[in-house]
C-alpha atoms as a PDB file:
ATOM      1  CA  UNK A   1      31.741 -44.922 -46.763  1.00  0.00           C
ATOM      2  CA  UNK A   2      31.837 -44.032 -42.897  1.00  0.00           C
ATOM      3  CA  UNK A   3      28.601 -42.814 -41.087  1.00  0.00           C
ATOM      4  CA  UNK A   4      30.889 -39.611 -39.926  1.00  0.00           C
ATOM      5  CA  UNK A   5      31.988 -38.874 -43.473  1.00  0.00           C
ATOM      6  CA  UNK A   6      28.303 -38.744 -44.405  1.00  0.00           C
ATOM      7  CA  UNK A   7      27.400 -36.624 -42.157  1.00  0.00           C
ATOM      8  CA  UNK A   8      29.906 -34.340 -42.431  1.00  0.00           C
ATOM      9  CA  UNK A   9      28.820 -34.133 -46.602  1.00  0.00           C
ATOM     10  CA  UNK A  10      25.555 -33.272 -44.658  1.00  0.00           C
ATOM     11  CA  UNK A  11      26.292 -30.575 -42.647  1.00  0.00           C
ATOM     12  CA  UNK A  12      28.487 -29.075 -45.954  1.00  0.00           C
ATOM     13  CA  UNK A  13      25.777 -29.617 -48.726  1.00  0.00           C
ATOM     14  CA  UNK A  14      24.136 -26.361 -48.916  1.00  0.00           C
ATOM     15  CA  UNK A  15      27.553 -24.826 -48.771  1.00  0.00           C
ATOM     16  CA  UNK A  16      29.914 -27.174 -50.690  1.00  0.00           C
ATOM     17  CA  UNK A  17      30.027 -26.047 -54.570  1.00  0.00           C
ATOM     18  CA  UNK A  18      31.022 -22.967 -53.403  1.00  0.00           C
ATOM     19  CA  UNK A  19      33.519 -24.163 -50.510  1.00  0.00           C
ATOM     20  CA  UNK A  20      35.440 -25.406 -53.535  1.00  0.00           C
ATOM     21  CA  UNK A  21      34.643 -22.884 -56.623  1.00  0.00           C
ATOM     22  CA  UNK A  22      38.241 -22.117 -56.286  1.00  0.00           C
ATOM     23  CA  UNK A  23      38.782 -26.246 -57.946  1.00  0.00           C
ATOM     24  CA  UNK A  24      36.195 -25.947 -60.360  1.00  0.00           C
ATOM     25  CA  UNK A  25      38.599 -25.305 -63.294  1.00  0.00           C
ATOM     26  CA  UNK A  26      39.850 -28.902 -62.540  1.00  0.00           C
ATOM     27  CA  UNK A  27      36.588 -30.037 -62.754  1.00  0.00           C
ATOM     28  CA  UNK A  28      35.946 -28.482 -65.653  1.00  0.00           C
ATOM     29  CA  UNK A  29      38.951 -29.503 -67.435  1.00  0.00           C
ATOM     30  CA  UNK A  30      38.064 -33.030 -66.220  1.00  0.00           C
ATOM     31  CA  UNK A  31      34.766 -33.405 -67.841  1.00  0.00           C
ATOM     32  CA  UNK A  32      35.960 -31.872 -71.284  1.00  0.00           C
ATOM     33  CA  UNK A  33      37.982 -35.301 -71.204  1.00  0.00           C
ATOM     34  CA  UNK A  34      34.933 -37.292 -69.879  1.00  0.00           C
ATOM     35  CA  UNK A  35      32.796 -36.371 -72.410  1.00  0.00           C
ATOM     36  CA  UNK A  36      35.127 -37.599 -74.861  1.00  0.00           C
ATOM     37  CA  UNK A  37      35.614 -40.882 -73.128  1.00  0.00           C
ATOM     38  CA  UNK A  38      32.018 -41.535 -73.223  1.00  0.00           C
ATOM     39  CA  UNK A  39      31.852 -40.179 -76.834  1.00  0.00           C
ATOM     40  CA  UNK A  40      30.498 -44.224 -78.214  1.00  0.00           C
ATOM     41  CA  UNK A  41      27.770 -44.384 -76.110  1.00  0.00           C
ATOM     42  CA  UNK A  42      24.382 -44.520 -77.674  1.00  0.00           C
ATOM     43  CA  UNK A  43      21.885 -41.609 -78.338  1.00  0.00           C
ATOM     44  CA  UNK A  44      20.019 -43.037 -75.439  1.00  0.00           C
ATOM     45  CA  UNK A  45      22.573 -44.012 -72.836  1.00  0.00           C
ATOM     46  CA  UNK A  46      21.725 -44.543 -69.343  1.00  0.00           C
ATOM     47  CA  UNK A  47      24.347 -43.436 -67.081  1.00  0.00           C
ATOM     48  CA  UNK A  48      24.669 -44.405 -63.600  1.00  0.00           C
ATOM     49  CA  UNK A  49      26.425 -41.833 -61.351  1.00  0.00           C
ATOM     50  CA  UNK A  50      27.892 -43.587 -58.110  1.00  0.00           C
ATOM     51  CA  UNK A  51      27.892 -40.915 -55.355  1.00  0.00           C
ATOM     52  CA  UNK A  52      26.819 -38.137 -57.261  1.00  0.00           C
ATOM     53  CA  UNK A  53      26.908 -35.232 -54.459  1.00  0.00           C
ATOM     54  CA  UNK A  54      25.568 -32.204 -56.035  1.00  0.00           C
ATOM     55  CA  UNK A  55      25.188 -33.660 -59.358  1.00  0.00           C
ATOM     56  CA  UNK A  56      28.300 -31.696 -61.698  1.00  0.00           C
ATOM     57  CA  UNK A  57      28.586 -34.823 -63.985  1.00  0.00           C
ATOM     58  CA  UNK A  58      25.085 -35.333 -64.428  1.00  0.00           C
ATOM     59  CA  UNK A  59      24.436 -31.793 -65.194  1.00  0.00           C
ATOM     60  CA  UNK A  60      27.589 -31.317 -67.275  1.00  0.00           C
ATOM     61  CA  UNK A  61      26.438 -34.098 -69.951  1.00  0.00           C
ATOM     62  CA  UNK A  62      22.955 -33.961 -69.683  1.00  0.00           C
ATOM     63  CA  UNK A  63      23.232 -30.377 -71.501  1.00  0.00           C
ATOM     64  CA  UNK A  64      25.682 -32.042 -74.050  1.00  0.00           C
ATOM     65  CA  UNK A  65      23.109 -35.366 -74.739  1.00  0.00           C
ATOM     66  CA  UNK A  66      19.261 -34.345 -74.524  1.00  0.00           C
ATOM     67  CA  UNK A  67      18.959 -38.240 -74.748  1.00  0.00           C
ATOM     68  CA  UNK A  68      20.343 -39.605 -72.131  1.00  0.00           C
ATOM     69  CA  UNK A  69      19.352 -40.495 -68.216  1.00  0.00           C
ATOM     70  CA  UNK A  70      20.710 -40.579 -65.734  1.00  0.00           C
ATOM     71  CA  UNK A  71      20.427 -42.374 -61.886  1.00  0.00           C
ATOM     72  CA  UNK A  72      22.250 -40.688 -59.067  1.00  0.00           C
ATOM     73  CA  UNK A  73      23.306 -42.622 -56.317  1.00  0.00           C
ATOM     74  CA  UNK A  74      24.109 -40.146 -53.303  1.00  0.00           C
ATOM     75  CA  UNK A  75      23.731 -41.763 -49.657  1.00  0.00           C
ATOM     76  CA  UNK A  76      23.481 -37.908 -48.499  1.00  0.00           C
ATOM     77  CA  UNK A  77      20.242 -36.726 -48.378  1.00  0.00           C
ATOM     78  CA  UNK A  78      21.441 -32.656 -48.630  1.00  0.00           C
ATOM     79  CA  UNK A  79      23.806 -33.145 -51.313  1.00  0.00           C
ATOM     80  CA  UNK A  80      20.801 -35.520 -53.262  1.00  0.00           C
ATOM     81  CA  UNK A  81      18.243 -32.624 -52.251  1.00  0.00           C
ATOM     82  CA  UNK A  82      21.356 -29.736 -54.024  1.00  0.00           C
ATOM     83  CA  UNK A  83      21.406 -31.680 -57.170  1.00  0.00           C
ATOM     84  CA  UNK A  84      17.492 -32.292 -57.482  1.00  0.00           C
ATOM     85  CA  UNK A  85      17.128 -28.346 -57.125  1.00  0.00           C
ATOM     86  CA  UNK A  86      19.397 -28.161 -60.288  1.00  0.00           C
ATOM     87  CA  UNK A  87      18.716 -30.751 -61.998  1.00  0.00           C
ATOM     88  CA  UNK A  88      14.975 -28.722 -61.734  1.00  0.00           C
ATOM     89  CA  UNK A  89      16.406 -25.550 -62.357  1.00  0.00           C
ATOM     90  CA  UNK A  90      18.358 -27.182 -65.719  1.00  0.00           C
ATOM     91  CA  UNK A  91      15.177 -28.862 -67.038  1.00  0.00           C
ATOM     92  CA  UNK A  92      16.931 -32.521 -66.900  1.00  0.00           C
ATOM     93  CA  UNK A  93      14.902 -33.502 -63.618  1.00  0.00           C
ATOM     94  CA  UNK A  94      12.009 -35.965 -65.736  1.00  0.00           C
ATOM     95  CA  UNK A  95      15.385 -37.702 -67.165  1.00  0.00           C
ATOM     96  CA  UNK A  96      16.850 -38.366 -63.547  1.00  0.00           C
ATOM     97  CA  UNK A  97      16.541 -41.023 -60.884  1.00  0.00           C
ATOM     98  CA  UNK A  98      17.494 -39.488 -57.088  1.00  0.00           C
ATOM     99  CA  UNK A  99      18.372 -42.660 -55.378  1.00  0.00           C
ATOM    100  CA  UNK A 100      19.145 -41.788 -51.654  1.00  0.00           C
ATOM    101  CA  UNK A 101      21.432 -44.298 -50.338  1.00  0.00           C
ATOM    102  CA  UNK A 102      24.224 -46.785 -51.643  1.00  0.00           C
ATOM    103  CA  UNK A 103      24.149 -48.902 -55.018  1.00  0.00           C
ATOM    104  CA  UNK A 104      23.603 -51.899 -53.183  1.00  0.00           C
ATOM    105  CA  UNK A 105      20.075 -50.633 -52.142  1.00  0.00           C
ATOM    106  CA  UNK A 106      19.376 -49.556 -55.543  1.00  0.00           C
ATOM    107  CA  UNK A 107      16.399 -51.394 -57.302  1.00  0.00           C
ATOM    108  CA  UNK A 108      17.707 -53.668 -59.640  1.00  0.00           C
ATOM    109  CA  UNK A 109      16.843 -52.930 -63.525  1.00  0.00           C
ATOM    110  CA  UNK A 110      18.636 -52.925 -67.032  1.00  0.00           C
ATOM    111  CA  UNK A 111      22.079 -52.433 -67.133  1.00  0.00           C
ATOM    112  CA  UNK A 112      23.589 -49.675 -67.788  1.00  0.00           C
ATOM    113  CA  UNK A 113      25.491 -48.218 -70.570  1.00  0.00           C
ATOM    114  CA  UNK A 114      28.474 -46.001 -68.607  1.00  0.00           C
ATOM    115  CA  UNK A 115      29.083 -45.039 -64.781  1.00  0.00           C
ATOM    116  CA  UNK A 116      30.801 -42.593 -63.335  1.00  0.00           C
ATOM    117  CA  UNK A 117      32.646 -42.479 -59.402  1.00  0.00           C
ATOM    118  CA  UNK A 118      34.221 -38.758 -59.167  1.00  0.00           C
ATOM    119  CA  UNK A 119      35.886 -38.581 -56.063  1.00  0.00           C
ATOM    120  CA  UNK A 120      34.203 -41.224 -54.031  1.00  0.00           C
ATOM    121  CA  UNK A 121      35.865 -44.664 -54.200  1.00  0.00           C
ATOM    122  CA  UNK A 122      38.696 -43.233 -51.467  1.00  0.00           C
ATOM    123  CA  UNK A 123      36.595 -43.173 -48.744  1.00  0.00           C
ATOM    124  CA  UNK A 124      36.255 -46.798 -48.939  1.00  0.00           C
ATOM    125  CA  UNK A 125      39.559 -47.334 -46.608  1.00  0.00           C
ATOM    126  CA  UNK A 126      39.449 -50.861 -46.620  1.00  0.00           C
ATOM    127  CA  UNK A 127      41.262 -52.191 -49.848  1.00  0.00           C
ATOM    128  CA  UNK A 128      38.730 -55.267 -50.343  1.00  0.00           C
ATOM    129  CA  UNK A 129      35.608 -53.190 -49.585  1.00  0.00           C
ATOM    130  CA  UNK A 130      37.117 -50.694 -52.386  1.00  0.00           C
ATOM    131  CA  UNK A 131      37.220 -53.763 -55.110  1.00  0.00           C
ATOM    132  CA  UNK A 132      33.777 -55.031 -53.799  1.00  0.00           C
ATOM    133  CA  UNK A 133      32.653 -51.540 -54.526  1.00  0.00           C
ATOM    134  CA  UNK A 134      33.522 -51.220 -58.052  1.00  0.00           C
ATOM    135  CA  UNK A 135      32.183 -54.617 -58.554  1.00  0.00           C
ATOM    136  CA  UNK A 136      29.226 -53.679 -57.555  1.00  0.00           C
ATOM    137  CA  UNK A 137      29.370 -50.824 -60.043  1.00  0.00           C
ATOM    138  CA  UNK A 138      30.417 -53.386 -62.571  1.00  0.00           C
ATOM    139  CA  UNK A 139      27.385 -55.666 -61.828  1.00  0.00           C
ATOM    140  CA  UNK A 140      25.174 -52.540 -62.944  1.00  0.00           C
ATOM    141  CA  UNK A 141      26.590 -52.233 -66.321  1.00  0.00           C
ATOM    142  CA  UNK A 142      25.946 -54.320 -69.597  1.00  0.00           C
ATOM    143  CA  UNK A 143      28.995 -56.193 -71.412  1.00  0.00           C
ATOM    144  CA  UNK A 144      31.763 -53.554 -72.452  1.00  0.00           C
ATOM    145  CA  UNK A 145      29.958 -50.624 -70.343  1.00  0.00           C
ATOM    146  CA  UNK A 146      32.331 -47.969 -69.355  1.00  0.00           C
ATOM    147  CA  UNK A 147      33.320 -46.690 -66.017  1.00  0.00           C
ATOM    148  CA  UNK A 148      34.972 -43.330 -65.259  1.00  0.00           C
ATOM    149  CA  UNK A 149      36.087 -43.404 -61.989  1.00  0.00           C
ATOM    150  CA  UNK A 150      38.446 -40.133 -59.991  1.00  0.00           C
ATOM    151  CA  UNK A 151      40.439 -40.259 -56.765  1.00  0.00           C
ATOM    152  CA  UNK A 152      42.700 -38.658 -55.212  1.00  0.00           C
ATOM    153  CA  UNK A 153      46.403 -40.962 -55.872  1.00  0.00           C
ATOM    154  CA  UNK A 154      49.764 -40.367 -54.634  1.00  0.00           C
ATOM    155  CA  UNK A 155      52.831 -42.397 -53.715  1.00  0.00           C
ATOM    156  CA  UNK A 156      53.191 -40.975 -50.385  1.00  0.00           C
ATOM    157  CA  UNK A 157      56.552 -42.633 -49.672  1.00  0.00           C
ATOM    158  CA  UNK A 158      58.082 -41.419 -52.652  1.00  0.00           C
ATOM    159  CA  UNK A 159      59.818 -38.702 -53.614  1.00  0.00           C
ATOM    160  CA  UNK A 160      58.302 -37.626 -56.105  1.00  0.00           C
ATOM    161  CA  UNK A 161      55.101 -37.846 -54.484  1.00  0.00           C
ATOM    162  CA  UNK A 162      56.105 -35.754 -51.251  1.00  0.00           C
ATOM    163  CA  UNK A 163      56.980 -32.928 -53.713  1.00  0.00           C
ATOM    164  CA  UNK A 164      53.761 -33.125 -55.322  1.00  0.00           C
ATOM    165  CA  UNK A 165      51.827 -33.574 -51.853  1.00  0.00           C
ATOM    166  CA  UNK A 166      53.750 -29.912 -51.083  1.00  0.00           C
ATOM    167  CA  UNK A 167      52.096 -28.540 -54.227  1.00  0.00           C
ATOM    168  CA  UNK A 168      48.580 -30.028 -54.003  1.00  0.00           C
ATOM    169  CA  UNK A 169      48.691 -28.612 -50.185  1.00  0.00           C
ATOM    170  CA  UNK A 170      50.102 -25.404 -51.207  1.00  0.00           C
ATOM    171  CA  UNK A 171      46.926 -25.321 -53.832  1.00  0.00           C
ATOM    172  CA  UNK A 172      44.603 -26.131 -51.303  1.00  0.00           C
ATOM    173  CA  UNK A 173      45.683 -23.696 -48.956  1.00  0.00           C
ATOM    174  CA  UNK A 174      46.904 -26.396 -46.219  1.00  0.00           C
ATOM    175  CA  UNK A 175      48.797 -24.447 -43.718  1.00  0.00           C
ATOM    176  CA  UNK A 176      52.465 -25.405 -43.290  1.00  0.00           C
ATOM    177  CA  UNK A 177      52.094 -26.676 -39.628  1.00  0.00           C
ATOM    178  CA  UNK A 178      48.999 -28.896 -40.531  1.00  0.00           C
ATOM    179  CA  UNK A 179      50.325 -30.563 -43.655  1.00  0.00           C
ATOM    180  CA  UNK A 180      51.792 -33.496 -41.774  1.00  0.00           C
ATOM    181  CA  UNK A 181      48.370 -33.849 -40.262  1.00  0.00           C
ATOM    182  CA  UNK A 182      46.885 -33.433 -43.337  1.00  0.00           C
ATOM    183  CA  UNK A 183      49.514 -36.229 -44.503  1.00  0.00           C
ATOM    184  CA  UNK A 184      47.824 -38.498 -41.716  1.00  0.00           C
ATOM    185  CA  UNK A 185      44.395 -38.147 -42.910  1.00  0.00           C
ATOM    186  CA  UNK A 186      45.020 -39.036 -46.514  1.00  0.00           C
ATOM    187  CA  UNK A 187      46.803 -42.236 -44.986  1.00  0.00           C
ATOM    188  CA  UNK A 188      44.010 -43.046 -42.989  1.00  0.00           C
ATOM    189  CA  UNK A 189      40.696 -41.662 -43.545  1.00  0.00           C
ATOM    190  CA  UNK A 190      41.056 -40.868 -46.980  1.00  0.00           C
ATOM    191  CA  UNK A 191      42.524 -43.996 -48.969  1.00  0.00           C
ATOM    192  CA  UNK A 192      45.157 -41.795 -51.000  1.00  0.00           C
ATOM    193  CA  UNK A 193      47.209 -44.822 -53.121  1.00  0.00           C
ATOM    194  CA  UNK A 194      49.981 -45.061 -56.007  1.00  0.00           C
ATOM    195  CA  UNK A 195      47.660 -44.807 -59.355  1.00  0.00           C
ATOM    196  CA  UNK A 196      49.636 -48.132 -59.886  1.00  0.00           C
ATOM    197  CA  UNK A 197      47.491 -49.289 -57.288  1.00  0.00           C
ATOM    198  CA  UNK A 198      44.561 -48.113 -58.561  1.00  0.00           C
ATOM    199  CA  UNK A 199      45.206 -49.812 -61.784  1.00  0.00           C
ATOM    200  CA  UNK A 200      45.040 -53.012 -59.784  1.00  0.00           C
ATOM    201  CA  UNK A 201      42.030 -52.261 -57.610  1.00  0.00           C
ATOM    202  CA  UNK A 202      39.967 -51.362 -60.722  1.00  0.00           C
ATOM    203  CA  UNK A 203      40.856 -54.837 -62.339  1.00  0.00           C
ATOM    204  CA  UNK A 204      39.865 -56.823 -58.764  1.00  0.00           C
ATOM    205  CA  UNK A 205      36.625 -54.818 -59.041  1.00  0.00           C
ATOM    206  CA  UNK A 206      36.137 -56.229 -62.430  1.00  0.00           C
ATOM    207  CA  UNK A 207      37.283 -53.782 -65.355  1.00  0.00           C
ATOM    208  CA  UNK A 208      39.510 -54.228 -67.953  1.00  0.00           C
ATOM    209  CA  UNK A 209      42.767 -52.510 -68.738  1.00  0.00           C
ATOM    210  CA  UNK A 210      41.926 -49.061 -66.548  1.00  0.00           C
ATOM    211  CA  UNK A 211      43.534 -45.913 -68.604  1.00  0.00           C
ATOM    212  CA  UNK A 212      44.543 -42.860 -66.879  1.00  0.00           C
ATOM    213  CA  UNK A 213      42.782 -40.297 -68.828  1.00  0.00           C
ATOM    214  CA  UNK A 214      43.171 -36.627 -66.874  1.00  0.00           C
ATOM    215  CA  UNK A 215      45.834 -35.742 -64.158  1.00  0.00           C
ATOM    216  CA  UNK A 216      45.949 -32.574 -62.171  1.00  0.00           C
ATOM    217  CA  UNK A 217      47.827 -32.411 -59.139  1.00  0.00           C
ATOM    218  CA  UNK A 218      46.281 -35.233 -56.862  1.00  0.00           C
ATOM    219  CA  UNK A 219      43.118 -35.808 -58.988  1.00  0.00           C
ATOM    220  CA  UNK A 220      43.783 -38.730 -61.338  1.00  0.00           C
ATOM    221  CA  UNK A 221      40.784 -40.175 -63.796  1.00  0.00           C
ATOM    222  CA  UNK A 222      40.966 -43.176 -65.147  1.00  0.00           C
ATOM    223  CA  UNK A 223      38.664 -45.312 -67.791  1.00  0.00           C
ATOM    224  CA  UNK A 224      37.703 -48.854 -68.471  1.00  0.00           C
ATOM    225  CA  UNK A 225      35.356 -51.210 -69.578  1.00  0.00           C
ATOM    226  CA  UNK A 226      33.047 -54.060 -67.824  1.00  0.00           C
ATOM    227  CA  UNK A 227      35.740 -57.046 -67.959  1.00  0.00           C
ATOM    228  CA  UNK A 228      33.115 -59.593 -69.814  1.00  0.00           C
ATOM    229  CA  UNK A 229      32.976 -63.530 -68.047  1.00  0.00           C
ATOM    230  CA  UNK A 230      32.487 -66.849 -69.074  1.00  0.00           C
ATOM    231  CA  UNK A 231      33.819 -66.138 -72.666  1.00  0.00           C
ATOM    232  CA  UNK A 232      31.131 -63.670 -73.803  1.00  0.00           C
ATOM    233  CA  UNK A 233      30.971 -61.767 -76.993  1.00  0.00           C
ATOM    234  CA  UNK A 234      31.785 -57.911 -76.496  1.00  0.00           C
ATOM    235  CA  UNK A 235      28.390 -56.262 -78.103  1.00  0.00           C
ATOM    236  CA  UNK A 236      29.867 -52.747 -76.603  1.00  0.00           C
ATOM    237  CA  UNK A 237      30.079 -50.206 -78.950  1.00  0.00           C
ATOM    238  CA  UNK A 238      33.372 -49.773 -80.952  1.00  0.00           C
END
């Protein structure tokens, strides 16, 4: 992730849950599915949320699993500081790392049992720093942990996806004279790629078979599972 886009989640922080309230029925619709998705892990999961911004996964299942905990990884300090205010405000603080920075300055410790990336993995532009960034979520996680990873996808060039682009724009309330900007942007500084591609870029980063497990408009979700090495029993749960 750039320095700029950092900053820019800096300036927003105080300001951003309700910047996009109007969205947050997607969200919500998202981590009714999530929930399920994570449904096998234990009574005492640790969950690992990569980029957590103002903490809406975190908060969502820690009121659903008093057992669990959870370490956020947020390299903005605001957004951390947004998120520690309700994570205190929820109760769920004493079962929370804050971990200001990226995963690759994160102290190293047991694995973990799920992760979650909601929206972060496309502002990695570069399509080998995007694999080397879900293998580095992958490294976290035991044999068989689960990832749940969001982006933004679209096949730009398509047909199909210029109609949806038209809808998602018209949703967002993109102006018609600044959509093929807006078009421009997604090309460059936000990595917007088929979910095909996706598919692939989860396997380099080293997941199994990813499954596409919510939809709406741009926002795809996807699941898999630590791709196991060397042969190795899967001691996941089933």
């Amino acid at each position: 992730m750039q320095q700029d886009t950092i900053a820019m989640f800096d300036q927003h922080a105080a300001t951003y849950d309700q910047t996009w309230h109007a969205m947050a029925p997607l969200r919500e619709a998202m981590q009714l599915v999530l929930d399920n998705v994570f449904a096998p892990l234990p009574d005492d999961a640790r969950v690992l949320s990569v980029g957590a911004g103002t903490g809406a996964e975190i908060l969502y299942l820690a009121g659903r699993h008093p057992g669990w905990r959870f370490t956020a990884v947020e390299p903005s300090g605001p957004m951390l500081d947004v998120f520690r205010a309700k994570a205190e405000a929820q109760g769920i603080a004493s079962r929370c790392v804050f971990h200001q920075g990226f995963l690759e300055s994160l102290p190293e410790g047991a694995p973990f049992d799920a992760a979650t990336s909601i929206l972060v993995s496309q502002f990695v532009t570069d399509p080998a720093g995007r694999q080397a960034f879900f293998r580095g979520i992958a490294e976290r996680l035991r044999p068989g942990g689960y990832l749940a990873s969001a982006d933004l996808a679209c096949d730009m060039a398509s047909d199909a996806g210029r109609r949806l682009l038209e809808v998602w724009f018209g949703m967002m309330s993109v102006a018609p004279e600044a959509r093929e900007r807006a078009k421009g942007i997604y090309g460059a500084q936000v990595a917007v790629v088929p979910p095909e591609a996706m598919d692939d870029i989860l396997r380099a980063g080293g997941f199994d078979m990813p499954v596409r497990f919510f939809q709406s408009g741009l926002i795809h979700a996807w699941f898999a599972r630590q791709a196991l090495e060397h042969g190795e029993d899967d001691k996941g749960p089933q």
